[in-house]
Every structure is written in structure tokens, then in C-alpha cells.
Protein backbone atom coordinates (compact mmCIF):
# COMPACT_ATOMS: atom_id res chain seq x y z
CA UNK A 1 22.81 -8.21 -24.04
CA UNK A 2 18.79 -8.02 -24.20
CA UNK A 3 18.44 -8.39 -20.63
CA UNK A 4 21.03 -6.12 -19.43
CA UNK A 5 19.59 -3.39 -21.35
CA UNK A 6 15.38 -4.50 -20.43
CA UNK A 7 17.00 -4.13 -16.93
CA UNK A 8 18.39 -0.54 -17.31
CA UNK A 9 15.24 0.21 -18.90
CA UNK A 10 12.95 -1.17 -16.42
CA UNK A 11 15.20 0.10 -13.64
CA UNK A 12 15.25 4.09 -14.82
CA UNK A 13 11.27 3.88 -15.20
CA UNK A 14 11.48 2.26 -11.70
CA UNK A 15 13.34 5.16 -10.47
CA UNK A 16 11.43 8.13 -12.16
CA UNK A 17 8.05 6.32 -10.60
CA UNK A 18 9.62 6.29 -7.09
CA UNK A 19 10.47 10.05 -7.51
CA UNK A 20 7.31 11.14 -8.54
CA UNK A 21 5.76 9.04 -5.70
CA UNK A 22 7.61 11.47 -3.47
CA UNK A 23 7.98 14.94 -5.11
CA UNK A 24 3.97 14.85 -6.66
CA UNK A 25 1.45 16.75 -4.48
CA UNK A 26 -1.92 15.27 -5.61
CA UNK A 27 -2.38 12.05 -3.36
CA UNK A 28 -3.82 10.20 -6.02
CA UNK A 29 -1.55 10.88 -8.85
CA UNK A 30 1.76 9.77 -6.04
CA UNK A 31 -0.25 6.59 -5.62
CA UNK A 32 -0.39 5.89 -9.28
CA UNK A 33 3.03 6.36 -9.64
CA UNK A 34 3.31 4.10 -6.75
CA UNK A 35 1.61 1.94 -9.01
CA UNK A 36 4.01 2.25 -11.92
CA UNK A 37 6.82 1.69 -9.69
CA UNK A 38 5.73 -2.06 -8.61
CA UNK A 39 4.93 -3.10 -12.42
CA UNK A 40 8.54 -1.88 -12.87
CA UNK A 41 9.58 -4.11 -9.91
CA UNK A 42 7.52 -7.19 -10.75
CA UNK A 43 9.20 -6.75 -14.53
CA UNK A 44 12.95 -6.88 -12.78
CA UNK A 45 11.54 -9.85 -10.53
CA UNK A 46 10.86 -11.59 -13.79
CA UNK A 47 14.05 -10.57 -15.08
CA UNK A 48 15.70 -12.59 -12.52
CA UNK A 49 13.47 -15.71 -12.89
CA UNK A 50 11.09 -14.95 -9.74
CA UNK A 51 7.96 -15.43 -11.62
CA UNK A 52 5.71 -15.90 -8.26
CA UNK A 53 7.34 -13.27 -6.26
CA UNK A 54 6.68 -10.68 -9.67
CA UNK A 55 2.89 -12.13 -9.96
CA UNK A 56 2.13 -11.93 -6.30
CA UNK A 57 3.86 -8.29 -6.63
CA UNK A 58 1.10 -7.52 -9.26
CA UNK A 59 -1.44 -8.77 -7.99
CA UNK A 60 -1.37 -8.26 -4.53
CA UNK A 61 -0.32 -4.59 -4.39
CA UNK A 62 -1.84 -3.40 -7.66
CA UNK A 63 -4.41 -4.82 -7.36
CA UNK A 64 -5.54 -5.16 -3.90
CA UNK A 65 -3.61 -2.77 -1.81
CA UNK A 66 -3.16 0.03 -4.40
CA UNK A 67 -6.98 -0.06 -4.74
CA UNK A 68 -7.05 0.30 -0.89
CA UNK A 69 -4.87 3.17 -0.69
CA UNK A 70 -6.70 4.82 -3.41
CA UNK A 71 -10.41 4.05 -1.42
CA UNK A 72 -9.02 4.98 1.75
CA UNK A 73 -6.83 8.47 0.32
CA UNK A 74 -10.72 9.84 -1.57
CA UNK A 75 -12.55 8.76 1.61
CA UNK A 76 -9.98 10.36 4.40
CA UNK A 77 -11.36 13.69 1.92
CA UNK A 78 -7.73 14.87 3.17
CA UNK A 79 -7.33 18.76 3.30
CA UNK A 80 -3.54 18.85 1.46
CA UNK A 81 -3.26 22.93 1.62
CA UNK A 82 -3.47 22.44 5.69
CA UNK A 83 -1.27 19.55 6.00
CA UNK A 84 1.77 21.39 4.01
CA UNK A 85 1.59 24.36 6.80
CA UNK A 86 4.55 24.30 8.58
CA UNK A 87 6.36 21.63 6.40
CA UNK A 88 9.32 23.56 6.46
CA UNK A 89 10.40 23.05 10.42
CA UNK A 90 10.48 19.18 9.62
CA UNK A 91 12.91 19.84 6.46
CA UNK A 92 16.19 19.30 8.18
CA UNK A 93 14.77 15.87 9.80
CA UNK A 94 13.80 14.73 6.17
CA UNK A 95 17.27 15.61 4.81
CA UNK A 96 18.74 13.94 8.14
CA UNK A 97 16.70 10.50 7.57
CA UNK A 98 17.73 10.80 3.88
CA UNK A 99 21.28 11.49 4.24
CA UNK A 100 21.24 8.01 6.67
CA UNK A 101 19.44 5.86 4.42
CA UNK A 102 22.36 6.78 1.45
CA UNK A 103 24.92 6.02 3.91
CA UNK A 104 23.71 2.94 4.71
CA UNK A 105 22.72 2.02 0.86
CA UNK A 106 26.77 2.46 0.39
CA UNK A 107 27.74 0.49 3.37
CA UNK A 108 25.64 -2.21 1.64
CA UNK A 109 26.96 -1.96 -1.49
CA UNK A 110 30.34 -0.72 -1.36
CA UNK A 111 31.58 -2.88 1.52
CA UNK A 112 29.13 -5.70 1.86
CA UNK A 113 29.36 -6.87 -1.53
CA UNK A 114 33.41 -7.33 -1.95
CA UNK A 115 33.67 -10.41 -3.99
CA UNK A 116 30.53 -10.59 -5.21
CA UNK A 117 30.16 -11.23 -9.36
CA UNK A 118 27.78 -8.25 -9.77
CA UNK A 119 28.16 -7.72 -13.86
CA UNK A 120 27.87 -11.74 -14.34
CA UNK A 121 24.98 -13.00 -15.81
CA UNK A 122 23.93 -15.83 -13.40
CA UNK A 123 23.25 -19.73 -14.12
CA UNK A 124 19.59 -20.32 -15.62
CA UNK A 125 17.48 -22.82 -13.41
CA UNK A 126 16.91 -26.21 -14.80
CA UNK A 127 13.51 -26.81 -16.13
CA UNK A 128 11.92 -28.83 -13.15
CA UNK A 129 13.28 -26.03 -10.68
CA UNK A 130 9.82 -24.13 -9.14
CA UNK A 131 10.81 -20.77 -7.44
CA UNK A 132 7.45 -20.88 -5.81
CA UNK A 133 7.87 -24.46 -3.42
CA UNK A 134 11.41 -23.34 -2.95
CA UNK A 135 9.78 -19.47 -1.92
CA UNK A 136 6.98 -21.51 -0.11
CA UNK A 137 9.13 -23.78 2.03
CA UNK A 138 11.37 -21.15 3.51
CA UNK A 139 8.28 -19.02 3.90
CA UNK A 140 6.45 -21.40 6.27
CA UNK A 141 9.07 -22.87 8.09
CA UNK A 142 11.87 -20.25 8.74
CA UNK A 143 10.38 -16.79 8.56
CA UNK A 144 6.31 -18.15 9.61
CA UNK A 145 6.68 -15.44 12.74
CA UNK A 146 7.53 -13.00 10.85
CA UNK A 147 5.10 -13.48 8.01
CA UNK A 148 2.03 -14.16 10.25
CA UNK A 149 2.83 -10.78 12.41
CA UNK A 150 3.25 -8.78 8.81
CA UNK A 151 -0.65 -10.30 8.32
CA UNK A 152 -1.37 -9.01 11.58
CA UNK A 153 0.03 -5.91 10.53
CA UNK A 154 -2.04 -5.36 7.26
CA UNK A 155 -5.48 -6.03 9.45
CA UNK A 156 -4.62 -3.94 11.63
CA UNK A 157 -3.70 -1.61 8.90
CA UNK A 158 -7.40 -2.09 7.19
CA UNK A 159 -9.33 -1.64 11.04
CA UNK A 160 -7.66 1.49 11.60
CA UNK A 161 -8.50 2.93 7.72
CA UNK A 162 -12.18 2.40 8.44
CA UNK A 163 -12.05 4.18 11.58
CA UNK A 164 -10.53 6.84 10.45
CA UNK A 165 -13.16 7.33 7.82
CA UNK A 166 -15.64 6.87 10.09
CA UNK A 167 -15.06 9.93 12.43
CA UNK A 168 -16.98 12.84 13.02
CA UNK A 169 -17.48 15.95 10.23
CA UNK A 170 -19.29 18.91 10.94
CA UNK A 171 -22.60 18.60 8.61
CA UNK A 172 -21.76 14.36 8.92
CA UNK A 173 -25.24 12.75 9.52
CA UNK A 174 -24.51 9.43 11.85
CA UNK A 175 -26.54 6.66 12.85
CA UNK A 176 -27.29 6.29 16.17
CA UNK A 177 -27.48 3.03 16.96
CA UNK A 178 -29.00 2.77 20.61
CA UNK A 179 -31.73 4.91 19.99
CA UNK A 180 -32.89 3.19 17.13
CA UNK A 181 -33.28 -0.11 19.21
CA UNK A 182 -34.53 1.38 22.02
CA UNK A 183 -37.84 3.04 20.09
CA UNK A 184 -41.07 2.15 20.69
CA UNK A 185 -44.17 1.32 18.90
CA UNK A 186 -46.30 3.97 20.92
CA UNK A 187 -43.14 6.77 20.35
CA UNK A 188 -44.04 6.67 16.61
CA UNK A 189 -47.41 5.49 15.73
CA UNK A 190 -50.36 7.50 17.66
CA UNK A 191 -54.18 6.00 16.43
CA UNK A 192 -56.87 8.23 16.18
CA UNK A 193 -60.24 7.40 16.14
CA UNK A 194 -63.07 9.03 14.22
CA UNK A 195 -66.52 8.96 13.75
CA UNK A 196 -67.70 7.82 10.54
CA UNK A 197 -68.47 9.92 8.14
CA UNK A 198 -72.22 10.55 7.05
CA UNK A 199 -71.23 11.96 3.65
């Protein structure tokens, strides 16, 4: 009974986070409800006895990639007032991409799922069972392709974050590089020599 109704509760938060990721229109407040919404996650992963997968979920994207997103959205110094001109063209394509993903949510659930004991609470793992070697094993030997090219993925992510705060401003005062190599003693240091004073 406890855990049925910690899972409601952890699931409505989990849903009122994801819609404020989407409907808020400061940056950083959608990416602290982004935040919200993976404690809620990692609290249902616990719920169903994935202790690693609801750490990693913590600490990884709370506290690594959240932090990114966060660095990278100040830095970007995004203007939102231009970037919401014209939003309304793109509306029907939204609704369109929306109205497909809730289609195919359904065909999951509603036809994928005959038979399956969705209101049962499931077995408890013995005591010696880890979730991690069992994660861990199937990790590295069945899906190692996919989760080496996701790593790729994420650098690449990073490389192209820097760049794009690295690009030109008006008023932005850059290094150049080249021309600080290629000076010269005699280009900034000019000796003069004086007679000696007799005073």
C-alpha cells in the first residue's frame, strides 16, 4: 500500500516538473525543473529496486550534466525575446510531433502490454542479487556499441558548447593568437640613450 501511493506521489511531481520544463520561459528556471524531474525519476528507480541506475541518475545528470546545461544556457547569453519571433508558424509541427508521440505511447501501452500483470506488486530480489553486475554485464557485452557511440555523443556534445560560446560579439575582445607569437623584442622595447646628468 506504501509504495503504490510513494509511486503516485513521486509520479504526479514527476509530471508537473516535466510540464514546467516545457511551458516555463526563463531557461534557467525549465532547467531546474529539469532537475526536479530526474530526482523524481531516480526516486521511482528506487522504487523498483534499481538502486545504481537511480544513483547514477543523480549523480550523473544533476550533478554533472544539469550543471553543464546551466554553464553553457548563462554563457550562450541567449536573447529569448528574439528567439520566440515567429514561434507561431512552427505551432502546427509541434502539435503534429505531439499528437505522434501520444499515439505511439498508446500503441505501447494499450496493445503491447496485453497480458502483462501491471497492478501486481512484483517478487523482491533475494539478498545476494546486485542490480549493478547484472546492469554491468549486459552493458558491456550486448549494448557496448551503443553505449560507447552515446559517449561519443556527449563529447561531441561538450566540443560543440564551447564553440558556441566562443564566437564572435560585437564589443567581444579576442586573443589573437598568431600575432602574439610572432612579436618581436625590437616591436616593443625601443632603448634610448642619454647623457648623464650633471645635476
Amino acid at each position: 500500500m506504501i509504495p503504490t501511493i510513494l509511486f503516485y506521489a513521486f509520479a504526479a511531481i514527476l509530471l508537473v516538473a516535466a510540464l514546467g520544463v516545457i511551458t516555463s520561459r526563463n531557461p534557467v528556471h525549465a532547467a531546474l525543473f529539469l532537475v526536479l524531474a530526474f530526482v523524481q525519476s531516480a526516486a521511482l528507480w528506487l522504487l523498483m529496486e534499481a538502486e545504481f541506475l537511480a544513483i547514477v541518475l543523480v549523480l550523473v545528470y544533476v550533478g554533472a550534466v544539469m550543471v553543464l546545461l546551466l554553464f553553457v544556457v548563462m554563457m550562450l547569453d541567449i536573447n529569448v525575446e528574439s528567439m520566440r519571433e515567429g514561434f507561431t508558424r512552427y505551432v502546427w509541427i509541434g502539435a503534429a510531433v505531439a499528437l505522434l508521440v501520444a499515439v505511439e505511447i498508446g500503441h505501447v501501452v494499450w496493445f503491447r502490454s496485453e497480458g502483462m500483470q501491471f497492478l501486481s506488486t512484483p517478487a523482491p530480489f533475494p539478498a545476494d542479487y546486485s542490480n549493478t553486475r547484472e546492469l554491468g554485464s549486459v552493458l558491456y557485452t550486448e549494448h557496448v556499441y551503443a553505449f560507447e557511440i552515446a559517449a561519443i555523443i556527449l563529447l561531441l556534445a561538450i566540443v560543440a558548447a564551447i564553440t558556441l560560446t566562443m564566437r564572435r560579439r560585437p564589443g567581444l575582445k579576442a586573443q589573437n593568437v598568431a600575432k602574439q607569437v610572432a612579436v618581436r623584442r625590437e616591436d616593443r622595447v625601443r632603448l634610448v640613450r642619454m647623457d648623464p646628468s650633471k645635476d
